[in-house]
PDB file of N, CA and C in Angstrom:
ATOM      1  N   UNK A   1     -17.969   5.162  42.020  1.00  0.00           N
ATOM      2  CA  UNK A   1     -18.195   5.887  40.781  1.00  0.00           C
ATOM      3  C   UNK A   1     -17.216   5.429  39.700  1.00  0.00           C
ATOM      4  N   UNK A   2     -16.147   5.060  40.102  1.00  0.00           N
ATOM      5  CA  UNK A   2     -14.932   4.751  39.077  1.00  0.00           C
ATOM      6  C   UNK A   2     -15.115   3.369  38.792  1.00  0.00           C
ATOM      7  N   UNK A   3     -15.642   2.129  39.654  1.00  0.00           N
ATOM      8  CA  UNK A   3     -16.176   1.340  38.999  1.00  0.00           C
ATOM      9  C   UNK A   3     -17.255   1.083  38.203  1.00  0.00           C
ATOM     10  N   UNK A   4     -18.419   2.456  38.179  1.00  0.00           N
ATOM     11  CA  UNK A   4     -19.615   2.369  37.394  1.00  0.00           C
ATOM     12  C   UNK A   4     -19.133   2.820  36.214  1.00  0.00           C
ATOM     13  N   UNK A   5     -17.800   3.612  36.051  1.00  0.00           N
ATOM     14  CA  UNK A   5     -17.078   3.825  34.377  1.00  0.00           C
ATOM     15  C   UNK A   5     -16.208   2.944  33.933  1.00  0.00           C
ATOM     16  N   UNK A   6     -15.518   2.540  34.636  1.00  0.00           N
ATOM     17  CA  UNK A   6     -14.851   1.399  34.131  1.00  0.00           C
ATOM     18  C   UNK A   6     -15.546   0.139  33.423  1.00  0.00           C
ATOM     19  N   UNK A   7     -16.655  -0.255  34.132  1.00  0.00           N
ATOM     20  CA  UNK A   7     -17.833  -0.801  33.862  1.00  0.00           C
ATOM     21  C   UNK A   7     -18.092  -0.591  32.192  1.00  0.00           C
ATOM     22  N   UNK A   8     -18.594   0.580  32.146  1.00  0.00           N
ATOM     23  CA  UNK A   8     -19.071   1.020  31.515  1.00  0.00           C
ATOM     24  C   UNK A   8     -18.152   0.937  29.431  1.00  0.00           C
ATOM     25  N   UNK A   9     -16.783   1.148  29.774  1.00  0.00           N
ATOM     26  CA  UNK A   9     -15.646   1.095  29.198  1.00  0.00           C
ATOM     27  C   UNK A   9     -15.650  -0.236  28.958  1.00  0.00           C
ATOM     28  N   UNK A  10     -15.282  -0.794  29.777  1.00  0.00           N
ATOM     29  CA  UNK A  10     -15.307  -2.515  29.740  1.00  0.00           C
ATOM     30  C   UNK A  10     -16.421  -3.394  28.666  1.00  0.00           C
ATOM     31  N   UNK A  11     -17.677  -2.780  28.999  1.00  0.00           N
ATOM     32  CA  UNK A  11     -19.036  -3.226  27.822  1.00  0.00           C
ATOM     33  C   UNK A  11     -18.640  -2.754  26.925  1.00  0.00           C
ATOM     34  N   UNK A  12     -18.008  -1.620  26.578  1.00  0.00           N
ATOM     35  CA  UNK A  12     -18.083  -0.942  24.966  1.00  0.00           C
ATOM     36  C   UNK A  12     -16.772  -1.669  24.168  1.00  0.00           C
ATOM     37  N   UNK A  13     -15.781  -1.949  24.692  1.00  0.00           N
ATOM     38  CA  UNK A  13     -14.701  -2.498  24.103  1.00  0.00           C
ATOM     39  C   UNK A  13     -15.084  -4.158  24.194  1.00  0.00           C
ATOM     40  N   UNK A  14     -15.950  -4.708  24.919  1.00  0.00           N
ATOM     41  CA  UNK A  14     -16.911  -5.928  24.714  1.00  0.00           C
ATOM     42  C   UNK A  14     -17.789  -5.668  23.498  1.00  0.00           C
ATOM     43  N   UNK A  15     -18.570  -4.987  23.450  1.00  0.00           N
ATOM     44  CA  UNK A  15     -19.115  -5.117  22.348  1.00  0.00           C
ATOM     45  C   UNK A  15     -18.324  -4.553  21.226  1.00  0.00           C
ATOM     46  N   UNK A  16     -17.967  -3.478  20.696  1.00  0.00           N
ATOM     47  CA  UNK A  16     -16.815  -3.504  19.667  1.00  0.00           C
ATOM     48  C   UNK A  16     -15.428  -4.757  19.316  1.00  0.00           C
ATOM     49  N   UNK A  17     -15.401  -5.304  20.042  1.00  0.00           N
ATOM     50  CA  UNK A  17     -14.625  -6.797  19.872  1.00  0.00           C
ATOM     51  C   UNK A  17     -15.540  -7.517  19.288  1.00  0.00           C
ATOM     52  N   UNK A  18     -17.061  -7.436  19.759  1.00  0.00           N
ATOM     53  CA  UNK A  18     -17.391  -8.453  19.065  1.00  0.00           C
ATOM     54  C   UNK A  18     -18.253  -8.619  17.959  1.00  0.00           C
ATOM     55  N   UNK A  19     -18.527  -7.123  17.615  1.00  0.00           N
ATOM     56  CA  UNK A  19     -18.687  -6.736  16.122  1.00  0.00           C
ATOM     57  C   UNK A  19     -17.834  -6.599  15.226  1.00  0.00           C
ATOM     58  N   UNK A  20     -16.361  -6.413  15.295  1.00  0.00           N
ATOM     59  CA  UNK A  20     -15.559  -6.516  14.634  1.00  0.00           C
ATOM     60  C   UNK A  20     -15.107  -8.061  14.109  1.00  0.00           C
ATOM     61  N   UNK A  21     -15.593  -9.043  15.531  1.00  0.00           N
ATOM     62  CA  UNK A  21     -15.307 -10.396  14.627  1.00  0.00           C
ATOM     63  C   UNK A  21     -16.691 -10.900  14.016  1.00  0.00           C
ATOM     64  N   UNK A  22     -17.425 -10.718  13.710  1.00  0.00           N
ATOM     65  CA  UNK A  22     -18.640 -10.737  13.292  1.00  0.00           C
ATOM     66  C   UNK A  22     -18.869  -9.985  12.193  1.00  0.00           C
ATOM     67  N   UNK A  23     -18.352  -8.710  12.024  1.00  0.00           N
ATOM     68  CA  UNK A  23     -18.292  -8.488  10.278  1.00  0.00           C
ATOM     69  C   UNK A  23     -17.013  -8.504   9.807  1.00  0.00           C
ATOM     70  N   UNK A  24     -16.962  -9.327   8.806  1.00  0.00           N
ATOM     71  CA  UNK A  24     -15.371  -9.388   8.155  1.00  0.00           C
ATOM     72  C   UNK A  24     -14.400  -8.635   7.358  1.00  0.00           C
ATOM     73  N   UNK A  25     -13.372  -8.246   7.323  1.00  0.00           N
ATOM     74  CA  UNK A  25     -12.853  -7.146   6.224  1.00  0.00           C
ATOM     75  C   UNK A  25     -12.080  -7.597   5.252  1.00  0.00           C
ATOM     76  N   UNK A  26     -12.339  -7.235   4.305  1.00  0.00           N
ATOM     77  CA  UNK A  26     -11.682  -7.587   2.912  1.00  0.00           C
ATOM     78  C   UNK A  26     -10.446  -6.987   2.654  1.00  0.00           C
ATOM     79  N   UNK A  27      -9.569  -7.694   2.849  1.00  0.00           N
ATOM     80  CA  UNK A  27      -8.027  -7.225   2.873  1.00  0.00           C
ATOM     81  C   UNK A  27      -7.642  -7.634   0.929  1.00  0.00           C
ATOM     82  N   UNK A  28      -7.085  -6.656   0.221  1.00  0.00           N
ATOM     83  CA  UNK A  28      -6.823  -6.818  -0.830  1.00  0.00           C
ATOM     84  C   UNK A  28      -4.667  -7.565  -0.236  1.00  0.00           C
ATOM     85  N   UNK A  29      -4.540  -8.647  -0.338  1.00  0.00           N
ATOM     86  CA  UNK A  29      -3.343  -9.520  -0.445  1.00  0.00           C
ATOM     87  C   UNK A  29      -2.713  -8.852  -1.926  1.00  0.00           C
ATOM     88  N   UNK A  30      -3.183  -8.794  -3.102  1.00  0.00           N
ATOM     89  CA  UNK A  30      -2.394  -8.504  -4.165  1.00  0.00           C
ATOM     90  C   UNK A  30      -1.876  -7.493  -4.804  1.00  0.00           C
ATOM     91  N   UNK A  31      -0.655  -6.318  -4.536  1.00  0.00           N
ATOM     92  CA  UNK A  31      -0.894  -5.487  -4.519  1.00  0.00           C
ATOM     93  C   UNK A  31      -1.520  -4.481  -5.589  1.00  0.00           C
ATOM     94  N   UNK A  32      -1.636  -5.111  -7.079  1.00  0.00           N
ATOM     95  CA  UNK A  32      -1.830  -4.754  -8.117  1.00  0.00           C
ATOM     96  C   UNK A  32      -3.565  -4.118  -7.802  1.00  0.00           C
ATOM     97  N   UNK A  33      -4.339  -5.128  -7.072  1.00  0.00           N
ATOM     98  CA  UNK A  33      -5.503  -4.908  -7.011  1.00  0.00           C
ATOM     99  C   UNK A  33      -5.983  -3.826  -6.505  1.00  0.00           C
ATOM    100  N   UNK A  34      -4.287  -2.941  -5.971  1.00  0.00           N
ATOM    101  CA  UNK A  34      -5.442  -1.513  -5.648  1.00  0.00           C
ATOM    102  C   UNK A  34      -4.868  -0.676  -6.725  1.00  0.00           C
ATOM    103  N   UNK A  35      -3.806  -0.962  -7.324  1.00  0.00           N
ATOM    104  CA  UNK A  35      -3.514  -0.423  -8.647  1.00  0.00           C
ATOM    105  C   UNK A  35      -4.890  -0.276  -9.979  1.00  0.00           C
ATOM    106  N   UNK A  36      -4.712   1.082 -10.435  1.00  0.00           N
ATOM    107  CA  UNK A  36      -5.445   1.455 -11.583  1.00  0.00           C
ATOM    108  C   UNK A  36      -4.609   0.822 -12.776  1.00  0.00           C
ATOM    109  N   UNK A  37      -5.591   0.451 -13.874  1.00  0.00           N
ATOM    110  CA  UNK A  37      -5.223  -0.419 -15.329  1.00  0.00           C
ATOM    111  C   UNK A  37      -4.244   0.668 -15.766  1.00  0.00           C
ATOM    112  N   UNK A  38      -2.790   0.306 -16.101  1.00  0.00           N
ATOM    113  CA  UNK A  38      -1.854   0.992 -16.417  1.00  0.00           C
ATOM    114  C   UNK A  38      -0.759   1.278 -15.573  1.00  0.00           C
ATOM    115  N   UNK A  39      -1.233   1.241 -14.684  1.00  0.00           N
ATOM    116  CA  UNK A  39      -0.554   2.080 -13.347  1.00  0.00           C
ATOM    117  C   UNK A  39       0.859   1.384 -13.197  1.00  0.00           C
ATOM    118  N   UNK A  40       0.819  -0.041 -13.763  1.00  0.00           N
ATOM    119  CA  UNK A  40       2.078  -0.899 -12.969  1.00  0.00           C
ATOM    120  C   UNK A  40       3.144   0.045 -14.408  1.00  0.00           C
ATOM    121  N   UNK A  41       3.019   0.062 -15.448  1.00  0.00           N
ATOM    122  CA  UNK A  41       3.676   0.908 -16.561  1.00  0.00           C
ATOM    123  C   UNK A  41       4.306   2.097 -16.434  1.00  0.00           C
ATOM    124  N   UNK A  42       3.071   2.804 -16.053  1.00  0.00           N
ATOM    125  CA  UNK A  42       3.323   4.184 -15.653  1.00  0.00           C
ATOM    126  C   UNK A  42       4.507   3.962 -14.295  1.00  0.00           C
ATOM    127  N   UNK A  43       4.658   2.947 -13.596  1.00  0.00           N
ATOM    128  CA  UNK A  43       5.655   2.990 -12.285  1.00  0.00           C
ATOM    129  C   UNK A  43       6.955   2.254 -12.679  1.00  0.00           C
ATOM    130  N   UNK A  44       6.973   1.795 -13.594  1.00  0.00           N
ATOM    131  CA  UNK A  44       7.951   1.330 -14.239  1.00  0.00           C
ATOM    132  C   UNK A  44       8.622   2.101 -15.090  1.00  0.00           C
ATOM    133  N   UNK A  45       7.928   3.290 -15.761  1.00  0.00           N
ATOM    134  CA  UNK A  45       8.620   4.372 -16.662  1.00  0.00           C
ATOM    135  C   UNK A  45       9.032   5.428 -15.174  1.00  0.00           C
ATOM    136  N   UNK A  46       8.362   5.359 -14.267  1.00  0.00           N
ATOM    137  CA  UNK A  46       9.214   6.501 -13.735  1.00  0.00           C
ATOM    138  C   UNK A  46      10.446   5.789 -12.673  1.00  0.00           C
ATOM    139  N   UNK A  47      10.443   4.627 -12.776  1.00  0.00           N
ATOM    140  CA  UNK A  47      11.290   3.694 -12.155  1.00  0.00           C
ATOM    141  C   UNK A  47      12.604   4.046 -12.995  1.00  0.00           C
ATOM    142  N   UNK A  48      11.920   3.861 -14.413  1.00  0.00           N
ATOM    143  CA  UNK A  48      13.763   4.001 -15.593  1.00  0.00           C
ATOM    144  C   UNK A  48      13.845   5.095 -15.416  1.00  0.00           C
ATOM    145  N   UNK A  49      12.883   6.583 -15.194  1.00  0.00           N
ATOM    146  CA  UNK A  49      13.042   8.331 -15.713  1.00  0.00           C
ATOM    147  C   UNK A  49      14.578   8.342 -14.560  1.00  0.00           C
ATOM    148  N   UNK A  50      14.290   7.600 -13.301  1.00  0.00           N
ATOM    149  CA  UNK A  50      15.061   7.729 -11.925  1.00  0.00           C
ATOM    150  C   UNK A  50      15.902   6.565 -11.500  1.00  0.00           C
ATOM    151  N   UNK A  51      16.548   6.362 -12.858  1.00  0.00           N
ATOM    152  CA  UNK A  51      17.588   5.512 -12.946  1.00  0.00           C
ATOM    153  C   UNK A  51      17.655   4.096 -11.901  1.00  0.00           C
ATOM    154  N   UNK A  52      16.308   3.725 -12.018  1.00  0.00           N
ATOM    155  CA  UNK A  52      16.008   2.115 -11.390  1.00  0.00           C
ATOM    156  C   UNK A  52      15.968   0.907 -12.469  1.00  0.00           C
ATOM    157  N   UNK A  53      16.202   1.387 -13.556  1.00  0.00           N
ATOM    158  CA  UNK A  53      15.913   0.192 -14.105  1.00  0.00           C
ATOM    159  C   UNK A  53      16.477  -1.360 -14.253  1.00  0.00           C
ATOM    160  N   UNK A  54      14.952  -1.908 -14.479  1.00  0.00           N
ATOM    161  CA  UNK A  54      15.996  -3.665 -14.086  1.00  0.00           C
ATOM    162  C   UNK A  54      15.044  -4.069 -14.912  1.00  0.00           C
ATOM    163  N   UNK A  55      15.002  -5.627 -15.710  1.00  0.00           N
ATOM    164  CA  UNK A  55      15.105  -6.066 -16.732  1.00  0.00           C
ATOM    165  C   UNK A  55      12.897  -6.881 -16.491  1.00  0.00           C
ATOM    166  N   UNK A  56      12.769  -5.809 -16.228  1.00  0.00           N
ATOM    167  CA  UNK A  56      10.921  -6.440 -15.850  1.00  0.00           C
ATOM    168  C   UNK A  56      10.014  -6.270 -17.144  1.00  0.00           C
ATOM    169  N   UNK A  57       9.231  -7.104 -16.832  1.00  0.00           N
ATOM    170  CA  UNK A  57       8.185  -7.566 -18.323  1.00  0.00           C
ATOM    171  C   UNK A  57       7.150  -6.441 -17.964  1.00  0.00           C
ATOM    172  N   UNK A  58       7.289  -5.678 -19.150  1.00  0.00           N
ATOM    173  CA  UNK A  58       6.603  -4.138 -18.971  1.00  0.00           C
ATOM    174  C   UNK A  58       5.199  -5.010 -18.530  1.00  0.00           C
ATOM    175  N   UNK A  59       4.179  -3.487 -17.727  1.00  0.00           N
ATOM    176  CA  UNK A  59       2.970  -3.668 -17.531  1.00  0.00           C
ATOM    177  C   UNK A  59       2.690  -5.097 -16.143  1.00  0.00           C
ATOM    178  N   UNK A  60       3.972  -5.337 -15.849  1.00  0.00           N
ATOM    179  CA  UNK A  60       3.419  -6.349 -14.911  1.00  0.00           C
ATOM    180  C   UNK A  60       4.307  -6.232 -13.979  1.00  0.00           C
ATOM    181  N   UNK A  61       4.249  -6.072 -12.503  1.00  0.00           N
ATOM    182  CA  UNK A  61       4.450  -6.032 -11.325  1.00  0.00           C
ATOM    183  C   UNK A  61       5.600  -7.335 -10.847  1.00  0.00           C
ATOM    184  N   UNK A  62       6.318  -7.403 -10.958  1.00  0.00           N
ATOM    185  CA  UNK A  62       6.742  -8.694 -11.181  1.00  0.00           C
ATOM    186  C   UNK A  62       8.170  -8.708 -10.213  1.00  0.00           C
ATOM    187  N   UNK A  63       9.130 -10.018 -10.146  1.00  0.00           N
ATOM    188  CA  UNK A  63      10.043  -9.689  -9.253  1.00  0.00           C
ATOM    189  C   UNK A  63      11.462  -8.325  -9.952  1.00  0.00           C
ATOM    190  N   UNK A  64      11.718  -8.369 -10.976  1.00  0.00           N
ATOM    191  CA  UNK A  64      12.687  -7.467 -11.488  1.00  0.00           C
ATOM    192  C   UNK A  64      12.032  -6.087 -10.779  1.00  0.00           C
ATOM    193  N   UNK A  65      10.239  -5.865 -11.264  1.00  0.00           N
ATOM    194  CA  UNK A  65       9.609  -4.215 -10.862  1.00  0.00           C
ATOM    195  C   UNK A  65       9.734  -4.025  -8.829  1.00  0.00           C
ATOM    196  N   UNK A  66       9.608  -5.320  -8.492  1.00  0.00           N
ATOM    197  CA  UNK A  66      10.262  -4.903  -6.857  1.00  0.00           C
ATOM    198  C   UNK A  66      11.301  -4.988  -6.711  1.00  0.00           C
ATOM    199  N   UNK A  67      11.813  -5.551  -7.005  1.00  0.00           N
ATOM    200  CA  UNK A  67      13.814  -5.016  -7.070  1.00  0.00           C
ATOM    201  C   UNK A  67      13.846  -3.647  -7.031  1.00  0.00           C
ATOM    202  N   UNK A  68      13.506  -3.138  -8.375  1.00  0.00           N
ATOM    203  CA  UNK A  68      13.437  -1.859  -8.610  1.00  0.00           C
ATOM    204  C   UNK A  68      12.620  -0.883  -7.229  1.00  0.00           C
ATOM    205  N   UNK A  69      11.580  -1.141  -7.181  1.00  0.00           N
ATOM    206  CA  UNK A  69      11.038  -0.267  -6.339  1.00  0.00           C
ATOM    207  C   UNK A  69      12.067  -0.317  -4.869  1.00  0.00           C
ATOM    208  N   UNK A  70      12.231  -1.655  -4.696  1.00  0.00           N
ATOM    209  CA  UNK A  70      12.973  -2.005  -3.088  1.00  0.00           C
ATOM    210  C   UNK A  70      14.469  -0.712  -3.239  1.00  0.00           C
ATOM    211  N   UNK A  71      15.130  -0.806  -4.325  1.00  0.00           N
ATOM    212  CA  UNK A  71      16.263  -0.214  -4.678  1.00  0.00           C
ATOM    213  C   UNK A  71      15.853   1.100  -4.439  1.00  0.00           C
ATOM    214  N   UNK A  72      14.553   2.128  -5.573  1.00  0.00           N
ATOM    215  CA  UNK A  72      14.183   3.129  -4.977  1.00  0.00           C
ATOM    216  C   UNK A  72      13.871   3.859  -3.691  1.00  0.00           C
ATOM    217  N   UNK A  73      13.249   2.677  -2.871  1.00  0.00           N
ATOM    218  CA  UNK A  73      12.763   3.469  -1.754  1.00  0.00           C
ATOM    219  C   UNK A  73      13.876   3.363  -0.742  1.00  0.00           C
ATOM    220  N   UNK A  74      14.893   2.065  -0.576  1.00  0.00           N
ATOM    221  CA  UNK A  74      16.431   2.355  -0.263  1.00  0.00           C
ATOM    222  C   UNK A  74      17.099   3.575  -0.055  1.00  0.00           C
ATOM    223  N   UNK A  75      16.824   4.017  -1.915  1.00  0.00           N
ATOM    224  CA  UNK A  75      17.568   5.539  -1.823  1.00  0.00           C
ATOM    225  C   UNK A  75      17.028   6.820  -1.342  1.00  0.00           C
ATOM    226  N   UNK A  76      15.586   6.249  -1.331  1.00  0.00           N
ATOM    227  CA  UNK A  76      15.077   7.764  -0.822  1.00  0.00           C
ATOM    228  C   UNK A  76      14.882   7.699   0.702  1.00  0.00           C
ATOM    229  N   UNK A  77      15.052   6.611   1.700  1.00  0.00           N
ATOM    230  CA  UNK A  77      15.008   6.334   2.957  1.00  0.00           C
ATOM    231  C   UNK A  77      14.051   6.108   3.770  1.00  0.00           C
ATOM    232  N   UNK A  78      13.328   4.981   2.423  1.00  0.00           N
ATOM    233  CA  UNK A  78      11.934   4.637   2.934  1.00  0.00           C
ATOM    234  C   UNK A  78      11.665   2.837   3.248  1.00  0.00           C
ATOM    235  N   UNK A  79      11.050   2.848   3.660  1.00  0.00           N
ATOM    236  CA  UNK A  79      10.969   1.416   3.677  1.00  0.00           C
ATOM    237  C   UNK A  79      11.313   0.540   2.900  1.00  0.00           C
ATOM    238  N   UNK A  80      12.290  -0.366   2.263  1.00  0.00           N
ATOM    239  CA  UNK A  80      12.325  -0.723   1.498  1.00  0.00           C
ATOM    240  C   UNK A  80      11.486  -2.519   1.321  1.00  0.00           C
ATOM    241  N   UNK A  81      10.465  -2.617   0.600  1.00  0.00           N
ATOM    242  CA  UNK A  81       9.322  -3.099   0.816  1.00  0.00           C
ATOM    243  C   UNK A  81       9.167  -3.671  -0.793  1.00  0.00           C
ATOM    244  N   UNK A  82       9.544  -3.137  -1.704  1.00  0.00           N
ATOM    245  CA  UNK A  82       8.884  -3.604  -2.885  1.00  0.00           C
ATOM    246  C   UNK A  82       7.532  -3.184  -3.606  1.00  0.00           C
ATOM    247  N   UNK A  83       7.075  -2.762  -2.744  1.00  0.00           N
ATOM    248  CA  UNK A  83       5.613  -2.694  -2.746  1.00  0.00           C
ATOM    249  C   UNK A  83       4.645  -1.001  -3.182  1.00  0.00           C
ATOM    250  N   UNK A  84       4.430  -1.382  -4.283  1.00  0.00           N
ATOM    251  CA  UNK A  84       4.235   0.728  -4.772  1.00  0.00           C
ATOM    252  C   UNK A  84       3.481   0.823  -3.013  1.00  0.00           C
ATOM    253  N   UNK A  85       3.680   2.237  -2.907  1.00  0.00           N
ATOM    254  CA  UNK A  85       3.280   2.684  -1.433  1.00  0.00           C
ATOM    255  C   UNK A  85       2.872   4.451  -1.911  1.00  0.00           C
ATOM    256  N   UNK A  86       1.912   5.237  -1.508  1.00  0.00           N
ATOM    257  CA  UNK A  86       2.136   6.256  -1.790  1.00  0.00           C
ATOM    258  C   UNK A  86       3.639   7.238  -1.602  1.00  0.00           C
ATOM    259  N   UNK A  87       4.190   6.631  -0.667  1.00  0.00           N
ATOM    260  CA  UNK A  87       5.090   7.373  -0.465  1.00  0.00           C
ATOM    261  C   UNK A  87       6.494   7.522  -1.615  1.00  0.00           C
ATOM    262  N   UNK A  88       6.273   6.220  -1.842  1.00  0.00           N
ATOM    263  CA  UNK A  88       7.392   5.806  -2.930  1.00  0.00           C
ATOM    264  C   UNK A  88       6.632   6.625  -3.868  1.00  0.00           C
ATOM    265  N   UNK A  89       5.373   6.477  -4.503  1.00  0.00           N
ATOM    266  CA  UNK A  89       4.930   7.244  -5.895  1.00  0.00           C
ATOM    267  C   UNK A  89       5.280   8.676  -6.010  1.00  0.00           C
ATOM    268  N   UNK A  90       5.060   9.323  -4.716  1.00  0.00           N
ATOM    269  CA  UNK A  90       5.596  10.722  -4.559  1.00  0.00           C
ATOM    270  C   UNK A  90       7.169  11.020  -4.695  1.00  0.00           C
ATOM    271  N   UNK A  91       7.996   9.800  -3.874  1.00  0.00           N
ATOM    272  CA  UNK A  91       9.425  10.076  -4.853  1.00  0.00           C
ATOM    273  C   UNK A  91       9.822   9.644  -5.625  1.00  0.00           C
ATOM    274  N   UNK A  92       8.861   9.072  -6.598  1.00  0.00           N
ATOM    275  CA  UNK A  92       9.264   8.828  -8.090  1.00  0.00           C
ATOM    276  C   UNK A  92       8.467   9.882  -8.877  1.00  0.00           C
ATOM    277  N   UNK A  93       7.546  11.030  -8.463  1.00  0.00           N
ATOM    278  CA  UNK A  93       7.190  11.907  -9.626  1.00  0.00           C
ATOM    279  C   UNK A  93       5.765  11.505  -9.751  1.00  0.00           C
ATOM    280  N   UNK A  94       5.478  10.679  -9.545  1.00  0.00           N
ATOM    281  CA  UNK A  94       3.719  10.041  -9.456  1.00  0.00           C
ATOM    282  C   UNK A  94       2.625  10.600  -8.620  1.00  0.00           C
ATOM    283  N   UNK A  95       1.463  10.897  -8.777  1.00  0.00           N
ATOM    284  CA  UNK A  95       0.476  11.625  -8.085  1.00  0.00           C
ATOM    285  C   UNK A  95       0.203   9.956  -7.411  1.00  0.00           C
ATOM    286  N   UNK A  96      -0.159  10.092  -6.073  1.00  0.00           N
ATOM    287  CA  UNK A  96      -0.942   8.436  -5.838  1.00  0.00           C
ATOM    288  C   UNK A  96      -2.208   8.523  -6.190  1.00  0.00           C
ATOM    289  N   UNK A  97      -2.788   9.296  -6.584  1.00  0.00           N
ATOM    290  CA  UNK A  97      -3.940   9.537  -7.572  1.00  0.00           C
ATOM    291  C   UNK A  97      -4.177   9.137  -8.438  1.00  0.00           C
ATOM    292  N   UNK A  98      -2.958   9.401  -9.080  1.00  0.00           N
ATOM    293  CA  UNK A  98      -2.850   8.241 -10.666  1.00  0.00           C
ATOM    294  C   UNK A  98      -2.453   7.086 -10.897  1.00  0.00           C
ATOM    295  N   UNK A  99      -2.217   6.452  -9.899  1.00  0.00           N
ATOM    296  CA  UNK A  99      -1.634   5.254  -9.492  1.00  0.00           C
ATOM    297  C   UNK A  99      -2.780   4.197  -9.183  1.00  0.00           C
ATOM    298  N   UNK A 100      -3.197   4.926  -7.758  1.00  0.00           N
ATOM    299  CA  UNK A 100      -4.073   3.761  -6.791  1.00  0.00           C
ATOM    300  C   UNK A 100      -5.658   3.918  -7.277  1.00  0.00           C
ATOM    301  N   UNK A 101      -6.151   2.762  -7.107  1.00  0.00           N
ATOM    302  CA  UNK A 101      -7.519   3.090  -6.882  1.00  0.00           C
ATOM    303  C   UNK A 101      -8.445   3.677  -5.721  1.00  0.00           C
ATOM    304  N   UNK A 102      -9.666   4.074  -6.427  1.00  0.00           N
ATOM    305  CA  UNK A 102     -10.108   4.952  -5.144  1.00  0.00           C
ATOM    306  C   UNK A 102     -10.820   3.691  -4.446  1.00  0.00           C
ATOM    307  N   UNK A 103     -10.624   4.017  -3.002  1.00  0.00           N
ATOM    308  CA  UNK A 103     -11.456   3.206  -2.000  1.00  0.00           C
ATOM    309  C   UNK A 103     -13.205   3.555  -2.069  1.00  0.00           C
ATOM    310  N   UNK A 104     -13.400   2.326  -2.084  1.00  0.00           N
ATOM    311  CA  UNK A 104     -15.368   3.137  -1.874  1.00  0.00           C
ATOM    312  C   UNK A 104     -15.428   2.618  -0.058  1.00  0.00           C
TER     313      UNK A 104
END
């Protein structure tokens, strides 16, 4: 009996392996691209409100705006990554609502 489930287990993680390589997923690499138009601004003003500021070309995501973020999430004892994250938006004052885009 325990080999007719195991069996059974065995086909389903066979076939889920091999629908997963068979449809592909679209990984967004850039992080801006899940950012809403504005959003990199809006994270940069609450970057200066919370005394991060570093010398970045407003409106663009750039290496000075991850400094900054890396420095923020440092202090708040989060990953320090660079990378807006919801978690960071919440300790800078940011809804990730108003930030990210919605997933469809």
């Amino acid at each position: 009996m325990l080999g007719l489930a195991l069996g059974g287990c065995l086909e389903d993680r066979d076939q889920a392996r091999q629908e997963a390589t068979q449809k592909p997923v679209e990984v967004a690499l850039d992080p801006e691209a899940l950012l809403q138009k504005g959003a990199v601004k809006r994270i940069q003003e609450a970057l200066a409100r919370n005394d991060f500021r570093e010398e970045w070309k407003e409106g663009v995501l750039d290496g000075p705006t991850s400094t900054a973020l890396r420095r923020a999430q440092k202090a708040h004892r989060l990953p320090a990554t660079g990378v807006p994250d919801a978690r960071t938006m919440e300790a800078l004052g940011l809804a990730p609502g108003d930030v990210f885009e919605r997933l469809k």
